[in-house]
N, C-alpha and C. Protein backbone atom coordinates (compact mmCIF):
# COMPACT_ATOMS: atom_id res chain seq x y z
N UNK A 1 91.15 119.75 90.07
CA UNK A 1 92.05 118.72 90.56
C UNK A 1 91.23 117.53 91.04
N UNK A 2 91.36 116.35 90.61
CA UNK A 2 91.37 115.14 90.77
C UNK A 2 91.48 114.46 92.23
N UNK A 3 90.66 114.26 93.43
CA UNK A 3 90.95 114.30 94.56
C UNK A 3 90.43 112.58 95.23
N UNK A 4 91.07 112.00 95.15
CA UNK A 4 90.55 110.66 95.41
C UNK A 4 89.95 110.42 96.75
N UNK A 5 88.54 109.23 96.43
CA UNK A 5 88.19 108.84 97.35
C UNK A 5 88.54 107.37 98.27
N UNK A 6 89.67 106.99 97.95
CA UNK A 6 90.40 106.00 98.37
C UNK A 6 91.72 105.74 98.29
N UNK A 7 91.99 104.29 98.88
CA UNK A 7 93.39 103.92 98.92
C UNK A 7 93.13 102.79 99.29
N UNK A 8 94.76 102.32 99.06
CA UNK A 8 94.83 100.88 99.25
C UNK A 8 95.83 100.40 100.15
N UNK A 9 95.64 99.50 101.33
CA UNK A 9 96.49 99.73 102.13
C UNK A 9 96.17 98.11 102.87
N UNK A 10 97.28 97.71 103.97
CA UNK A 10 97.61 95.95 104.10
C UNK A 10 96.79 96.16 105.53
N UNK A 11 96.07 95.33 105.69
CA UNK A 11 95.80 95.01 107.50
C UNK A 11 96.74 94.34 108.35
N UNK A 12 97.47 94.82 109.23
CA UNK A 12 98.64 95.13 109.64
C UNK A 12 98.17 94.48 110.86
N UNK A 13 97.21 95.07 111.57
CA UNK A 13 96.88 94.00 112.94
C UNK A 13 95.83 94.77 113.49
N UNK A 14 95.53 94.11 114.67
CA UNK A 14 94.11 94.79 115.58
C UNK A 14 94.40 94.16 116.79
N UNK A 15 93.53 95.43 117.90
CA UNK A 15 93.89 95.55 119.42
C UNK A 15 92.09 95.96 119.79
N UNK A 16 92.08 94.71 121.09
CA UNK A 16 90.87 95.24 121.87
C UNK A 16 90.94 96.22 122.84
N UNK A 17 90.21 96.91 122.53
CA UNK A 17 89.65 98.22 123.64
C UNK A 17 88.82 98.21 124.71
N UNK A 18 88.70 97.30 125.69
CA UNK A 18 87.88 96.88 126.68
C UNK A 18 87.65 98.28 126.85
N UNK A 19 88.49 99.57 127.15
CA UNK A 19 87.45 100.19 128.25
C UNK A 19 86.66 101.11 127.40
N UNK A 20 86.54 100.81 125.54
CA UNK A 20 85.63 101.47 124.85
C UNK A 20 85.10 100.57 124.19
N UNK A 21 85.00 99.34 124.40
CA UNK A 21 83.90 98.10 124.14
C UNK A 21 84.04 98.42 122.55
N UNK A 22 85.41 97.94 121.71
CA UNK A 22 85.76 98.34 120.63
C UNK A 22 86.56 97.96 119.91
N UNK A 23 86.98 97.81 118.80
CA UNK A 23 88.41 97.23 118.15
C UNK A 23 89.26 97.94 117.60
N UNK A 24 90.27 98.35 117.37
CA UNK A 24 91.36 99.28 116.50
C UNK A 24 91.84 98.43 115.95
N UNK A 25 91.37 98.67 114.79
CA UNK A 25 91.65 97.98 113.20
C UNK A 25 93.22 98.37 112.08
N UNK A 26 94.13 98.14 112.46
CA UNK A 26 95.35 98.96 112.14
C UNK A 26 95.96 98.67 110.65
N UNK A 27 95.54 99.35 109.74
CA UNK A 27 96.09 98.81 108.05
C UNK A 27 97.44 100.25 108.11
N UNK A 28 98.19 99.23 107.01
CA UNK A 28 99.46 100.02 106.47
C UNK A 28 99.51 100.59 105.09
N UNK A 29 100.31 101.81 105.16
CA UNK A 29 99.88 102.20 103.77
C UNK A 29 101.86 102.20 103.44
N UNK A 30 102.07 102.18 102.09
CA UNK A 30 103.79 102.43 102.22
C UNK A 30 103.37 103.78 102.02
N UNK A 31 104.87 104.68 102.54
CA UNK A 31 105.38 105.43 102.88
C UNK A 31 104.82 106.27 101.47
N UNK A 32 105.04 105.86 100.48
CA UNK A 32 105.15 106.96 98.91
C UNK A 32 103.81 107.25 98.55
N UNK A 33 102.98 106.35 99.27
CA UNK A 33 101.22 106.53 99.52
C UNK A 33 100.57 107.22 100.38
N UNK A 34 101.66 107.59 101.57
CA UNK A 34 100.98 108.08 102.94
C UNK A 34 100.44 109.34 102.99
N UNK A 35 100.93 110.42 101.58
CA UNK A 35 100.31 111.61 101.96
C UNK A 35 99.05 111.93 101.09
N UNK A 36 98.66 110.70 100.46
CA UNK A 36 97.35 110.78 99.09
C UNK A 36 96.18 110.07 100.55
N UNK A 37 97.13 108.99 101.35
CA UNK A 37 96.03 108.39 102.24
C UNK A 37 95.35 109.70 103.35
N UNK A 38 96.43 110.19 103.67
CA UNK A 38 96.12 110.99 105.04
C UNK A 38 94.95 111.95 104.18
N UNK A 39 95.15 112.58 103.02
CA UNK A 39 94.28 113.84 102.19
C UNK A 39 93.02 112.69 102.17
N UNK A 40 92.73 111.32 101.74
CA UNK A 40 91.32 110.49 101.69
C UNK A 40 90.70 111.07 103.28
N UNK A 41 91.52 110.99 104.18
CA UNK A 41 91.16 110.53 105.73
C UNK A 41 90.73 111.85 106.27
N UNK A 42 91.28 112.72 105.53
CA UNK A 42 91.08 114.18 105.90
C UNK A 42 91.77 114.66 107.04
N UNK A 43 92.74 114.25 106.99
CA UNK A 43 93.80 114.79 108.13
C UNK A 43 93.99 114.43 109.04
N UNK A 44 94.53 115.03 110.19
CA UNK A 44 94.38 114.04 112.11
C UNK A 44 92.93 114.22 112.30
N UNK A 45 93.03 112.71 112.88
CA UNK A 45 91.75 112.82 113.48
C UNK A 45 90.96 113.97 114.89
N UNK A 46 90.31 113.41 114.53
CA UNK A 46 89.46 115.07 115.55
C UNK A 46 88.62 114.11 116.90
N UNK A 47 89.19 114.43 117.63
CA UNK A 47 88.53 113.29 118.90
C UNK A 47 87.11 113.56 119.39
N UNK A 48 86.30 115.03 118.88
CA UNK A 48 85.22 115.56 119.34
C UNK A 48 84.35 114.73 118.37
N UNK A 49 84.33 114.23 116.91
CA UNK A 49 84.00 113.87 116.02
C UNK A 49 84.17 112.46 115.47
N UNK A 50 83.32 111.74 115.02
CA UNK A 50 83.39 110.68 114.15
C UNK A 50 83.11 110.51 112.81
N UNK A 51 84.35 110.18 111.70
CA UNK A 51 84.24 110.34 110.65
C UNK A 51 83.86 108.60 110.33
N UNK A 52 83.24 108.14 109.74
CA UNK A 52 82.85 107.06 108.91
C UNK A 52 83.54 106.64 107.87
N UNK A 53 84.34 105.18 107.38
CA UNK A 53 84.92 104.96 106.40
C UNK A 53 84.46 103.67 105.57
N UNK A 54 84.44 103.31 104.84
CA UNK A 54 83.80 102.12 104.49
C UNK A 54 85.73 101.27 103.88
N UNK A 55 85.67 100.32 104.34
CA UNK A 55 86.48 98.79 103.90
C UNK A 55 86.02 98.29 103.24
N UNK A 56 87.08 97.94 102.66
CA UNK A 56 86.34 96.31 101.45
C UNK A 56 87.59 95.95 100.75
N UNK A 57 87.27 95.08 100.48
CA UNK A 57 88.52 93.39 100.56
C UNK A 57 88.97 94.06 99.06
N UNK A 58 89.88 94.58 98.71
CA UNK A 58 90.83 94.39 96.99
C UNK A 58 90.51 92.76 96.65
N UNK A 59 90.20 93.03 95.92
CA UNK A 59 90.28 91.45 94.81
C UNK A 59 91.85 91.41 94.58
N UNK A 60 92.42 90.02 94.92
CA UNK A 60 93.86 90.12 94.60
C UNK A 60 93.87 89.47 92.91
N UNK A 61 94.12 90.13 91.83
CA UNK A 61 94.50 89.75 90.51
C UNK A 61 95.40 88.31 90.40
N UNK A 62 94.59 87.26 89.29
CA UNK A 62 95.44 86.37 89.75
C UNK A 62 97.34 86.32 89.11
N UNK A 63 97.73 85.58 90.63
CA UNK A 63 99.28 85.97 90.19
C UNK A 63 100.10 86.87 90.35
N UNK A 64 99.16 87.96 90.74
CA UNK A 64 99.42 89.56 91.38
C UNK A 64 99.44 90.04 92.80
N UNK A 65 99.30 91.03 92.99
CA UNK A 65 99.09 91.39 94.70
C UNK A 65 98.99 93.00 94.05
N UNK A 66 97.45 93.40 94.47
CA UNK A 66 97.01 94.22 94.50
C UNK A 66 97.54 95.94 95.23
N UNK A 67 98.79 95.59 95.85
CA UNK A 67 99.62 96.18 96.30
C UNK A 67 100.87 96.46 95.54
N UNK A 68 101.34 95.66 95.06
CA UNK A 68 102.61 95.93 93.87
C UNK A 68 103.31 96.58 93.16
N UNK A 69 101.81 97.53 93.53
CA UNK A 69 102.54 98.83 92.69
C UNK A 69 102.83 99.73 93.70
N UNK A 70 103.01 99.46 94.71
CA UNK A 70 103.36 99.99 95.73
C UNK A 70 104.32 99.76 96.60
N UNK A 71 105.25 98.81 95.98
CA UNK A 71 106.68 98.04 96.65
C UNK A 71 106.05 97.36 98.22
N UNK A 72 104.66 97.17 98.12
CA UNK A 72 104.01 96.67 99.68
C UNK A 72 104.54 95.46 99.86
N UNK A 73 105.36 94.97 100.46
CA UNK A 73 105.07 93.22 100.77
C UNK A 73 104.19 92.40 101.14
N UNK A 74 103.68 91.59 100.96
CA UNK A 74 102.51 90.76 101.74
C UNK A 74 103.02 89.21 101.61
N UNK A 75 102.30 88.94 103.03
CA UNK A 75 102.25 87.39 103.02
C UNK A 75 101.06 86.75 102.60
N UNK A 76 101.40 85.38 101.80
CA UNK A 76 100.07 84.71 101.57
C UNK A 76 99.92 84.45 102.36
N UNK A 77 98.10 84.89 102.33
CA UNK A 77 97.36 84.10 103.47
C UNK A 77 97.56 85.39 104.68
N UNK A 78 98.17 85.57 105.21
CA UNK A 78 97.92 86.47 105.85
C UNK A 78 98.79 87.47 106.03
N UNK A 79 97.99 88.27 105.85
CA UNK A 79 98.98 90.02 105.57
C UNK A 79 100.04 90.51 106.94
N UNK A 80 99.59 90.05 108.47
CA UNK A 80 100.15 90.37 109.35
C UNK A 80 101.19 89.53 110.11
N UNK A 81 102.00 88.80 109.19
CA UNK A 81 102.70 88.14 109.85
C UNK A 81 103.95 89.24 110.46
N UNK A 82 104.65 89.05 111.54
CA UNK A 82 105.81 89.42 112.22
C UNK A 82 106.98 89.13 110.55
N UNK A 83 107.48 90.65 111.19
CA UNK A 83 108.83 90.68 110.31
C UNK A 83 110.02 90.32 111.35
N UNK A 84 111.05 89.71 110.73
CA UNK A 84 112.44 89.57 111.74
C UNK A 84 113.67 90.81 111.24
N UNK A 85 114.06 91.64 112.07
CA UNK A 85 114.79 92.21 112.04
C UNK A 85 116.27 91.60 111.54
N UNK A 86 116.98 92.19 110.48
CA UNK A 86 118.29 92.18 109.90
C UNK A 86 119.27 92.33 110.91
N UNK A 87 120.70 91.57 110.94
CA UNK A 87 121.88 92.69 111.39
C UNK A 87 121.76 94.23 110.73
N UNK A 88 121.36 94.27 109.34
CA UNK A 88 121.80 95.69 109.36
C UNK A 88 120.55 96.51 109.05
N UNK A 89 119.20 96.15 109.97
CA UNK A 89 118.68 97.03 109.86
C UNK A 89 117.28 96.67 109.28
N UNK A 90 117.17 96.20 108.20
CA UNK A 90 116.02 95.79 107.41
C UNK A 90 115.10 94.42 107.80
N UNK A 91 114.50 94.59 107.26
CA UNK A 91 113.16 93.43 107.76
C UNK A 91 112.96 92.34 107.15
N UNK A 92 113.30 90.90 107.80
CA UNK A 92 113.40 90.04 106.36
C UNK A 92 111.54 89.56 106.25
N UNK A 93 111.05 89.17 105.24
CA UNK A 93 109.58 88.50 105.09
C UNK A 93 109.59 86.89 105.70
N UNK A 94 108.55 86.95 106.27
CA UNK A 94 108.19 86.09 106.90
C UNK A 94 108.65 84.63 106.19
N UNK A 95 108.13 85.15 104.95
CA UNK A 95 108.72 83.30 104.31
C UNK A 95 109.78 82.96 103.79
N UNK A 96 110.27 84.29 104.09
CA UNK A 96 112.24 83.74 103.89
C UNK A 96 112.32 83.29 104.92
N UNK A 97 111.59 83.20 106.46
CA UNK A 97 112.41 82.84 107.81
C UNK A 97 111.96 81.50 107.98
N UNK A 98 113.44 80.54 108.50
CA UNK A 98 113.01 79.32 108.69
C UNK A 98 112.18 78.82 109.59
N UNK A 99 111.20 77.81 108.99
CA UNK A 99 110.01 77.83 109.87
C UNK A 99 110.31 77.18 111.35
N UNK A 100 111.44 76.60 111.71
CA UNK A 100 111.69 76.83 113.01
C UNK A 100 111.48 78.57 113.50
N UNK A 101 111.96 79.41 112.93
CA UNK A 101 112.04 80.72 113.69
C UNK A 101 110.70 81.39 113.65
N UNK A 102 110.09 81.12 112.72
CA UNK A 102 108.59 81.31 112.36
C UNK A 102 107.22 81.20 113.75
N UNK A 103 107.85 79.25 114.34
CA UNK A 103 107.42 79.12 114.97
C UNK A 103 107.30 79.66 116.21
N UNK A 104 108.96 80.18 116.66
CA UNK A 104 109.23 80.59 117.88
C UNK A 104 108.53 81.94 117.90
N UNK A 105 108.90 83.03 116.73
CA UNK A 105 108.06 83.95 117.00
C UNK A 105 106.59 84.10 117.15
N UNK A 106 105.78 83.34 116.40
CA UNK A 106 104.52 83.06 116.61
C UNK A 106 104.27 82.99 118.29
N UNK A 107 104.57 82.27 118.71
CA UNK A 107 104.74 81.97 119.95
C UNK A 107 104.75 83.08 120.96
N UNK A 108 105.62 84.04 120.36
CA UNK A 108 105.80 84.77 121.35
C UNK A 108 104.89 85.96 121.58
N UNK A 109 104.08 85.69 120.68
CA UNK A 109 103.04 86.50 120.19
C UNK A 109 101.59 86.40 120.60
N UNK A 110 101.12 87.20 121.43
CA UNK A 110 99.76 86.47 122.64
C UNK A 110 98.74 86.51 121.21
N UNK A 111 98.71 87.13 120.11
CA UNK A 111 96.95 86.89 119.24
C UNK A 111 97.09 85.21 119.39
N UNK A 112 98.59 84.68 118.46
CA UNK A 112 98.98 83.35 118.35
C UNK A 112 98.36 82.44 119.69
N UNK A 113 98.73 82.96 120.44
CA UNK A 113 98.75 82.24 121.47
C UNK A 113 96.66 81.58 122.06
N UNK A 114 96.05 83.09 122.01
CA UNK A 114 95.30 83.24 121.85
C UNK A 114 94.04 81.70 121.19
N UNK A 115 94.68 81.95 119.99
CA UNK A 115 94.19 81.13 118.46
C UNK A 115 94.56 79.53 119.14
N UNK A 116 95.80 79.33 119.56
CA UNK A 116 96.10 78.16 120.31
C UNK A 116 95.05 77.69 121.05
N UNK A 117 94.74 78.90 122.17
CA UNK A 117 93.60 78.26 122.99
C UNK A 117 92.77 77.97 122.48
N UNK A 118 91.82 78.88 121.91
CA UNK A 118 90.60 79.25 121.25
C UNK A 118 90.35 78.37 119.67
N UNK A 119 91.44 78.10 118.72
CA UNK A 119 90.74 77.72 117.64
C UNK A 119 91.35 76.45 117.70
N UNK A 120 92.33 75.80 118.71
CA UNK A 120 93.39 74.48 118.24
C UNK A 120 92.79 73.77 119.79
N UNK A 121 92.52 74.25 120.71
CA UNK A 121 91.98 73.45 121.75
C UNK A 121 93.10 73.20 123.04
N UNK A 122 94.03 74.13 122.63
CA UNK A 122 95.28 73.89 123.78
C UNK A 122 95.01 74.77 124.75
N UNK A 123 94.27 75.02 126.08
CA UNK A 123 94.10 75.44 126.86
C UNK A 123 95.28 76.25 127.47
N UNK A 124 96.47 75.40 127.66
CA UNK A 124 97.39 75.79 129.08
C UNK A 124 98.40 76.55 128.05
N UNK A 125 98.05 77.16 126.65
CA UNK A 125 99.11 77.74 126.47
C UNK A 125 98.80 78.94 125.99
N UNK A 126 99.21 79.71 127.60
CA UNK A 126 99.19 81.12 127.71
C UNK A 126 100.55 81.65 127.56
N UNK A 127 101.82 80.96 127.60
CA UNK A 127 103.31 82.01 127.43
C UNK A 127 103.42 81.44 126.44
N UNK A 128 104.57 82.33 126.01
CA UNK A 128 105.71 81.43 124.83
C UNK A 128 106.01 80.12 124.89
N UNK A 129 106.46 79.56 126.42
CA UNK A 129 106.91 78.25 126.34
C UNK A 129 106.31 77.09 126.07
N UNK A 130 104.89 77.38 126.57
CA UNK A 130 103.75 76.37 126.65
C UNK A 130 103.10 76.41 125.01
N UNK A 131 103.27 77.77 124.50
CA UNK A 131 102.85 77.65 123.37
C UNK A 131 103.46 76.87 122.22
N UNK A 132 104.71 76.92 123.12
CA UNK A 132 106.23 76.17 122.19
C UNK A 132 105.55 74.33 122.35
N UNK A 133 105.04 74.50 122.92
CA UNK A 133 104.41 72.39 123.73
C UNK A 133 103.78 72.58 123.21
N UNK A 134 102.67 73.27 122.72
CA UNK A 134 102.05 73.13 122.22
C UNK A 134 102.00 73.17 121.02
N UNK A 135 102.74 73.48 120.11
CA UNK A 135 103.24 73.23 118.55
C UNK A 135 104.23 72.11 118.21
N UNK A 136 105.08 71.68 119.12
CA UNK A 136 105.67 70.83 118.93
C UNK A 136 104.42 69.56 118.85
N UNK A 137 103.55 69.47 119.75
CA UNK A 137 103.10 68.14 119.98
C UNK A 137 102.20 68.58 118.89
N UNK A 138 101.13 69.71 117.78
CA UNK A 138 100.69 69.83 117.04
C UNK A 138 101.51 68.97 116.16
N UNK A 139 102.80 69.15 115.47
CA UNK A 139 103.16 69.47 114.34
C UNK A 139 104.45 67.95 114.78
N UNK A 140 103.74 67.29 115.48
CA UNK A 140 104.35 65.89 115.93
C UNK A 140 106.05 66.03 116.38
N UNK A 141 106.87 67.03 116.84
CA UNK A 141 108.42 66.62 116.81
C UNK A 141 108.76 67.11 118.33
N UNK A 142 109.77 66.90 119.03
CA UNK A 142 110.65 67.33 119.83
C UNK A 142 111.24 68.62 119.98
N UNK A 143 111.93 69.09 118.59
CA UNK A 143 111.68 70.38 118.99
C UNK A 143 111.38 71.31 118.07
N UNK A 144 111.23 72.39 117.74
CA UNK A 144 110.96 73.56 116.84
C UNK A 144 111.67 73.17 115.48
N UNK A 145 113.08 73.11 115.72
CA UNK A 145 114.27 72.90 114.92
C UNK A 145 113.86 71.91 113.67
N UNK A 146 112.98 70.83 114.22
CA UNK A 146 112.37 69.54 113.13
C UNK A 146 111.83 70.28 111.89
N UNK A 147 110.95 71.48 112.45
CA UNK A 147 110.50 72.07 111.58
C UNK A 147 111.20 71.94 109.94
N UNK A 148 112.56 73.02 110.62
CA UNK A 148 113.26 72.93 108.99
C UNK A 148 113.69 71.59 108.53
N UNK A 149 113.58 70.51 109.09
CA UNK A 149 114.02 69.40 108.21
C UNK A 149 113.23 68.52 107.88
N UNK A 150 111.76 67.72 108.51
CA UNK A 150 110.89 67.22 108.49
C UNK A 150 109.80 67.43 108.01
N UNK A 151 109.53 67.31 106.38
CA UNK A 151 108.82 67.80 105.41
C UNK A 151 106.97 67.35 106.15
N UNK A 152 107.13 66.77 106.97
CA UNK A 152 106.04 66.17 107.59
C UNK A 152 105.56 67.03 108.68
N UNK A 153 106.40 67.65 109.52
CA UNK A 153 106.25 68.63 110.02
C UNK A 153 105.89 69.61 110.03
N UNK A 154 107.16 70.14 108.89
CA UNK A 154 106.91 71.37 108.23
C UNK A 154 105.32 71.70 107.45
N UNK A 155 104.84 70.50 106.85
CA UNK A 155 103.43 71.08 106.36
C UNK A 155 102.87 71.05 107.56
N UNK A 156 102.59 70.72 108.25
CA UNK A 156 101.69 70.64 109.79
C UNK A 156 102.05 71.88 110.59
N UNK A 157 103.03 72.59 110.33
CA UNK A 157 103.47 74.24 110.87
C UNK A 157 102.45 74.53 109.59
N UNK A 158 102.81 74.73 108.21
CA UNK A 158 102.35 75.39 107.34
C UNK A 158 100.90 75.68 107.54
N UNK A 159 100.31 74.09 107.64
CA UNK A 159 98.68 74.23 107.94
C UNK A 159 98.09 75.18 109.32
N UNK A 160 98.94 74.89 110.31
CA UNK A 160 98.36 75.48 111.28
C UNK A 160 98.86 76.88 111.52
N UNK A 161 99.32 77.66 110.82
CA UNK A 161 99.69 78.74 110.76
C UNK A 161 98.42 79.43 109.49
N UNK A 162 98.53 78.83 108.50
CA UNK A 162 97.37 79.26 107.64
C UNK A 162 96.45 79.11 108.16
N UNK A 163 95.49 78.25 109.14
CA UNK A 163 94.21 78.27 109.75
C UNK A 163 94.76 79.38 110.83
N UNK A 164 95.97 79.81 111.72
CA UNK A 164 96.02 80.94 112.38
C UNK A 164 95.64 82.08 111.56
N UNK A 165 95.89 82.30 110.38
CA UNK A 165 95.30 83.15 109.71
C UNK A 165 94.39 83.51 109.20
N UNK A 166 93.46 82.72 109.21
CA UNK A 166 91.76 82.17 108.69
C UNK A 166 91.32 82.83 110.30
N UNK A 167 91.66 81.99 111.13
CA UNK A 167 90.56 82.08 112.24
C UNK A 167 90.75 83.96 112.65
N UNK A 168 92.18 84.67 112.43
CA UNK A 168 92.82 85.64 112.61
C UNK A 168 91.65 86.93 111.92
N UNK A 169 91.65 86.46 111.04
CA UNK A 169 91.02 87.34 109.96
C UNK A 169 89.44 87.34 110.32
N UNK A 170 89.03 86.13 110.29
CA UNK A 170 87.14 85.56 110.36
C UNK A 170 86.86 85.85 111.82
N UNK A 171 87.48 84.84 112.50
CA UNK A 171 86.68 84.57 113.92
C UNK A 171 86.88 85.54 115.11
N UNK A 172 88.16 85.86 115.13
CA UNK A 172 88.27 87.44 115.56
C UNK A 172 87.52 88.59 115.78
N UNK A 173 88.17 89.01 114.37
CA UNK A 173 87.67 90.15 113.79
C UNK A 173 86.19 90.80 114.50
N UNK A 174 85.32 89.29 114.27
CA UNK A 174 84.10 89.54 114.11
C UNK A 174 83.53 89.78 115.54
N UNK A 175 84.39 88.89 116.48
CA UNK A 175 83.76 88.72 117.89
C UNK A 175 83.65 90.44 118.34
């Protein structure tokens, strides 16, 4: 039997571990993949022990998504964007949601917020609200709402959401 040494799976997000001077690196696998991934991983982990895994970036095929065959969704540009919950249940993709709502959730979201301080130069925006001042006056309008109508805007969300995802991925990661 044929026993693979891999899988393919989305980077979903990451959390610092101050009190193990560390990162938890969190990728998704879909569901119809999860029991070929867990047999790669060799089962639950064993807390007495450290198993070693090696990463590396899928080449995305052009026009494709290296996931596809796996009903995975992904966002361009960055794989971990926030999903918005349905009335009935389901998850809509990020770039169906209007980039007013885009924005607000970003916002509410401390990595975002984070990236604000750290890669855009806005100091004072540590909550949602301030982070909200602070995209409005990025992305030049009054309020969030401009977003969906102000094609001038709207690329100035677009851009600074794709460099949230650059710096997300690079400058992060690495620290």
């Amino acid at each position: 039997m044929n026993n693979p040494a891999a899988f393919s799976a989305t980077f979903a997000d990451w959390k610092l571990i101050k009190t193990r001077k560390c990162v938890q690196i969190v990728f998704e696998v879909p569901l119809e993949a999860a029991d070929a991934a867990y047999q790669v991983l060799g089962g639950m982990p064993d807390p007495s022990t450290s198993v070693w895994f090696g990463i590396a970036k899928l080449q995305q095929p052009k026009g494709g998504d290296p996931t596809a065959d796996h009903g995975h969704a992904r966002t361009p540009g960055l794989d971990t964007a926030p999903r918005q919950e349905t009335k009935t249940g389901g998850a809509r993709k990020w770039d169906e949601l209007p980039y007013s709502q885009q924005a607000a959730l970003a916002c509410n979201d401390a990595i975002f917020r984070a990236f604000l301080r750290e890669g855009c130069r806005y100091p004072g925006a540590v909550d949602a609200g301030t982070a909200a001042v602070a995209v409005r006056l990025h992305c030049g309008v009054d309020s969030r709402s401009e977003l969906d109508a102000d094609p001038d805007a709207r690329g100035n969300w677009q851009k600074m959401y794709a460099r949230y995802g650059e710096w997300k991925l690079n400058d992060r990661v690495s620290a």
